[in-house]
C-alpha atoms as a PDB file:
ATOM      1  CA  UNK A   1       1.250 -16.465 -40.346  1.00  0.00           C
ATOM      2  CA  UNK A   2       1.285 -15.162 -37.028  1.00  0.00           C
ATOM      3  CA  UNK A   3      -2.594 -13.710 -36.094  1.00  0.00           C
ATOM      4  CA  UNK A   4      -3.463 -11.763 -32.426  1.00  0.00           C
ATOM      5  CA  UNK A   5      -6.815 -13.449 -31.616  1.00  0.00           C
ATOM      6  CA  UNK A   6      -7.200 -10.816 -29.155  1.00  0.00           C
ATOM      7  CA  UNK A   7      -6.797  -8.154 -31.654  1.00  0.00           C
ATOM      8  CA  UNK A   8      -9.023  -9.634 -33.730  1.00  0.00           C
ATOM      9  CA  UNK A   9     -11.508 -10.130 -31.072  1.00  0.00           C
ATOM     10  CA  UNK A  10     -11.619  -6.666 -30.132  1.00  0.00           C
ATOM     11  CA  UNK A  11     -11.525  -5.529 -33.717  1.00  0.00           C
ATOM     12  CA  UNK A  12     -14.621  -7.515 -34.687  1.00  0.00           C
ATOM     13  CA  UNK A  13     -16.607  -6.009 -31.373  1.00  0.00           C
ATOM     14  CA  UNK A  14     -15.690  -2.706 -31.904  1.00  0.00           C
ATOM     15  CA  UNK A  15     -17.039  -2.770 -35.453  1.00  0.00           C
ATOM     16  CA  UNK A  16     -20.505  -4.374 -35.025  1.00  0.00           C
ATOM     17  CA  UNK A  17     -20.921  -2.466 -32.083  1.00  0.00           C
ATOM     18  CA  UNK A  18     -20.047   0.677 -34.153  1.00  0.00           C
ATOM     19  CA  UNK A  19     -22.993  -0.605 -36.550  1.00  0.00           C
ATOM     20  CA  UNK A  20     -20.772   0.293 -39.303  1.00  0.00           C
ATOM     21  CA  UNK A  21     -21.229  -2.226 -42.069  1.00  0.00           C
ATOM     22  CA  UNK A  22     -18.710  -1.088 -44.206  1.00  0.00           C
ATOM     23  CA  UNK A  23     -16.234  -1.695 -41.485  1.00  0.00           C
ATOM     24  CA  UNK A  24     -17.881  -4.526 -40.177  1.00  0.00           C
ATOM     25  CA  UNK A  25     -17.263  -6.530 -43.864  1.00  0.00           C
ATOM     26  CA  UNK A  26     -13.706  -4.902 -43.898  1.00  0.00           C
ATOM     27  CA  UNK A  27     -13.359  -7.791 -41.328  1.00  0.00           C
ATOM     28  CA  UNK A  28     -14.140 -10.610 -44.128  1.00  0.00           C
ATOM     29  CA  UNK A  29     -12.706 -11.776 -47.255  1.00  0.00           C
ATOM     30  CA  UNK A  30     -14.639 -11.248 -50.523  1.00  0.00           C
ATOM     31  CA  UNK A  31     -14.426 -15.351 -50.593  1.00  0.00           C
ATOM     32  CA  UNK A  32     -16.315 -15.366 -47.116  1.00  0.00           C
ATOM     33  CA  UNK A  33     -18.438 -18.014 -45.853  1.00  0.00           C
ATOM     34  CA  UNK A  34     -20.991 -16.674 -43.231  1.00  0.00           C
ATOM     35  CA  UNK A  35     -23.139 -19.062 -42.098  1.00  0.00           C
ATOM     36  CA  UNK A  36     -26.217 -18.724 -39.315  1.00  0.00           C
ATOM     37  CA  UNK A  37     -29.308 -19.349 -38.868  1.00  0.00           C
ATOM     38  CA  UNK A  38     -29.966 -15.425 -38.184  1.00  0.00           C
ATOM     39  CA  UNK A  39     -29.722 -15.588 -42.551  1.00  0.00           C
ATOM     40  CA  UNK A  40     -32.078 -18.344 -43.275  1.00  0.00           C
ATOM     41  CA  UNK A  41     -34.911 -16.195 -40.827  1.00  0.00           C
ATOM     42  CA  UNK A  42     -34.203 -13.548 -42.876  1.00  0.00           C
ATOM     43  CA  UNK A  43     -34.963 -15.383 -46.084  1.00  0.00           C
ATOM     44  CA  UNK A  44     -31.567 -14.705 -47.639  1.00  0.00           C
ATOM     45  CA  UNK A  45     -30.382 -18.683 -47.714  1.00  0.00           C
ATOM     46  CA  UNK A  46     -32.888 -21.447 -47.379  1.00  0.00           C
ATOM     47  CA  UNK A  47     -29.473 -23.324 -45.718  1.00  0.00           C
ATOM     48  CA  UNK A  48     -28.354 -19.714 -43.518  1.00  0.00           C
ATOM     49  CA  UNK A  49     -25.052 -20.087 -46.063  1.00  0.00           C
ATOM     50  CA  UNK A  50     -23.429 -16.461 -47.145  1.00  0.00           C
ATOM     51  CA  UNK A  51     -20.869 -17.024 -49.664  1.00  0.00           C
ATOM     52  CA  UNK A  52     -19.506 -13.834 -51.076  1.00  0.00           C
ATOM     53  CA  UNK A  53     -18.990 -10.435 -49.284  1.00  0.00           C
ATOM     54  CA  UNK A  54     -21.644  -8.527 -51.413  1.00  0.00           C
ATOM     55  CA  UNK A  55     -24.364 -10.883 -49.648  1.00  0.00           C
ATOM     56  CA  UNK A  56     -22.716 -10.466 -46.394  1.00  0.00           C
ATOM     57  CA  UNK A  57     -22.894  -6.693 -46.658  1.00  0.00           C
ATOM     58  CA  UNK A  58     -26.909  -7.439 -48.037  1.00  0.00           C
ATOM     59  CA  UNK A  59     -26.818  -9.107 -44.550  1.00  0.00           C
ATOM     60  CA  UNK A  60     -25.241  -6.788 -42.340  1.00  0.00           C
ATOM     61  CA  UNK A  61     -27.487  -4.114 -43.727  1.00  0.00           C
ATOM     62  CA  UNK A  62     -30.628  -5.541 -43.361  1.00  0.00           C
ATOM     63  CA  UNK A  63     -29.731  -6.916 -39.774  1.00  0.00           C
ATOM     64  CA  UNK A  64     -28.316  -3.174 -38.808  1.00  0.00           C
ATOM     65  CA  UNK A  65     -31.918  -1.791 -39.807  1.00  0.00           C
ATOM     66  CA  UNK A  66     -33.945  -4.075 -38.220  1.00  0.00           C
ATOM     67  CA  UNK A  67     -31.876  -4.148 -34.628  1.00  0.00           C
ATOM     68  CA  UNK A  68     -31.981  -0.914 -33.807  1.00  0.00           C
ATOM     69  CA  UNK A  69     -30.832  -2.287 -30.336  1.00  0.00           C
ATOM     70  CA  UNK A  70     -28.152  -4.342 -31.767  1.00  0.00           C
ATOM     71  CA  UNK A  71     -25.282  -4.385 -29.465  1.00  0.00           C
ATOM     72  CA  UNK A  72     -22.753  -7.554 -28.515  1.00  0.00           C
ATOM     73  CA  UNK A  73     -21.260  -7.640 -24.975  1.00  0.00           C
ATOM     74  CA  UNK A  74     -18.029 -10.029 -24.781  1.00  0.00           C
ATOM     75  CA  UNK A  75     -17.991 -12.736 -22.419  1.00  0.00           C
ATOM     76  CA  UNK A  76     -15.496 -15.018 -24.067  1.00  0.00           C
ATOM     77  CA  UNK A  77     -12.788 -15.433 -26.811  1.00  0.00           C
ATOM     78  CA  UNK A  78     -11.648 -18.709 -26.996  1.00  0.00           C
ATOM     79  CA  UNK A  79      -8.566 -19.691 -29.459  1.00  0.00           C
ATOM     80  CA  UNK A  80      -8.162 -22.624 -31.406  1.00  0.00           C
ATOM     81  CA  UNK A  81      -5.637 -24.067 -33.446  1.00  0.00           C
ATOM     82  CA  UNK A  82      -6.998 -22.720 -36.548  1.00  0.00           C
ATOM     83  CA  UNK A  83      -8.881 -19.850 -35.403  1.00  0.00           C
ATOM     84  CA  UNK A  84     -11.263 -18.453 -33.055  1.00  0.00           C
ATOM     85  CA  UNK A  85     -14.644 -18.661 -31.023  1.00  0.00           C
ATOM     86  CA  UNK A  86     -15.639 -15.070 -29.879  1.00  0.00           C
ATOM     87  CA  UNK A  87     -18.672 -15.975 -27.467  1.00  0.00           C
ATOM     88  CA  UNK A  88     -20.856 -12.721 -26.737  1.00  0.00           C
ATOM     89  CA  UNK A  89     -24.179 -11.557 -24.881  1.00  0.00           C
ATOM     90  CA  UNK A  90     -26.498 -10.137 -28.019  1.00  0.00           C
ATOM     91  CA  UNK A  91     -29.020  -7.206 -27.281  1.00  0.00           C
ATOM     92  CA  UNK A  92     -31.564  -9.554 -26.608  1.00  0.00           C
ATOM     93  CA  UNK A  93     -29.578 -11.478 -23.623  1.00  0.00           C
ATOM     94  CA  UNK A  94     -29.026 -14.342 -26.098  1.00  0.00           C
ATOM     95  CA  UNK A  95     -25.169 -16.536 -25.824  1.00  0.00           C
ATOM     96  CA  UNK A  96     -23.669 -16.504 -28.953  1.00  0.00           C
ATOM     97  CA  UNK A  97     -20.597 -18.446 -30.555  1.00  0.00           C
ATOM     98  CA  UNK A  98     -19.047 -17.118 -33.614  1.00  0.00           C
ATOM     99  CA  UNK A  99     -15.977 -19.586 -34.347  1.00  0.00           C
ATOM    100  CA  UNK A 100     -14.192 -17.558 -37.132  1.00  0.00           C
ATOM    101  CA  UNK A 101     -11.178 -18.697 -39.413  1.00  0.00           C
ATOM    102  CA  UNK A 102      -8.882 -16.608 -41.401  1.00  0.00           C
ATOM    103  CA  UNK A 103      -7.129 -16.369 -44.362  1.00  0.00           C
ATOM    104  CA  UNK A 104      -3.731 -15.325 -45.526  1.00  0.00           C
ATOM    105  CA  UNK A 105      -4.606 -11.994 -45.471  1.00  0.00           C
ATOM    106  CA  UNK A 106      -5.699 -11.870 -41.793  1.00  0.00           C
ATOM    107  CA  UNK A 107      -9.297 -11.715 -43.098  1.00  0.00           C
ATOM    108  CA  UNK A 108     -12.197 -14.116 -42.020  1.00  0.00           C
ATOM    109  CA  UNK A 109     -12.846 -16.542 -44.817  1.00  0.00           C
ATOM    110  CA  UNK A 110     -15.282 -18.898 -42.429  1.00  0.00           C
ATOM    111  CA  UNK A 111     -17.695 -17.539 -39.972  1.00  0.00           C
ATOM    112  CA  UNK A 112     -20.358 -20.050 -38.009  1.00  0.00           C
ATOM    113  CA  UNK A 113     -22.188 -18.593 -36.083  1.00  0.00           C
ATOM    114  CA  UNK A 114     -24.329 -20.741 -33.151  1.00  0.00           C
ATOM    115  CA  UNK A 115     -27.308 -18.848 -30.784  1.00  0.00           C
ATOM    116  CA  UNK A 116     -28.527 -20.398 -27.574  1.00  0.00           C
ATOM    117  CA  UNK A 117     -32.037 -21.673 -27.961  1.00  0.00           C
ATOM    118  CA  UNK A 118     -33.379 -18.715 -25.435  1.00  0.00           C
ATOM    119  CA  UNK A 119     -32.200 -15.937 -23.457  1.00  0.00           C
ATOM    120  CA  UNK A 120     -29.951 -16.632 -20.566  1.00  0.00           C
ATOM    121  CA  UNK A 121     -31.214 -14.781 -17.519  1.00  0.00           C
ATOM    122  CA  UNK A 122     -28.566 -12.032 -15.699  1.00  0.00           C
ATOM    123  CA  UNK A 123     -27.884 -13.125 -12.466  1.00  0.00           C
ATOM    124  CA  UNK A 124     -27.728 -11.392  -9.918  1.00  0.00           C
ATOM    125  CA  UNK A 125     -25.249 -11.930  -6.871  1.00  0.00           C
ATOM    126  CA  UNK A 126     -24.874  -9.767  -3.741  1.00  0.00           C
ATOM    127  CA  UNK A 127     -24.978  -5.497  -3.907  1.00  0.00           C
ATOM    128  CA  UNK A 128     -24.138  -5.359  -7.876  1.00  0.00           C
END
């Protein structure tokens, strides 16, 4: 099955920038792994492991009401042979990797998502 990365890429930042969660969990399969350690500080999964789309949306909610600020700024999409890493600036000038995999459907079935252990600072370079 043939899958456009890019679409998907720009798919999954338009929707979590919408703050939609309903269309933000249209993205994942009802089978969906999620897995971050944004869900163990939460106190949904002792491990940060999501593993149906009715605790994602649980998830997405709660995360949606306590970042009021929440917004993701693309720096990178990076393809693999079985998927993709979409690498993005959070609200909080964190570096995030998401690698996702999909399913037959063209719907993520395996998301791991990695922060970087503290804010990276904007640089800046000449008359920006």
């Amino acid at each position: 099955m043939y899958i456009d990365y890019d679409r998907k890429a720009h798919d999954w930042h338009s929707a979590w920038n919408s703050r939609d969660a309903k269309a933000i969990c249209g993205l994942y399969a009802d089978n969906v792994v999620f897995i971050s350690p944004f869900v163990a500080k939460l106190g949904l999964s002792e491990r940060g492991v999501l593993t149906d789309i009715r605790a994602l949306y649980d998830y997405v909610s709660m995360t949606l009401s306590r970042v009021a600020n929440l917004k993701y700024d693309m720096v990178a999409n990076c393809v693999g042979s079985q998927g993709q890493t979409i690498v993005y600036r959070n609200q909080s000038s964190h570096i995030v990797a998401e690698t996702l995999e999909y399913n037959d459907e063209g719907l993520i079935r395996l998301a791991n998502v990695a922060f970087s252990t503290a804010p990276i600072k904007r640089k800046n370079y000449g008359s920006r």
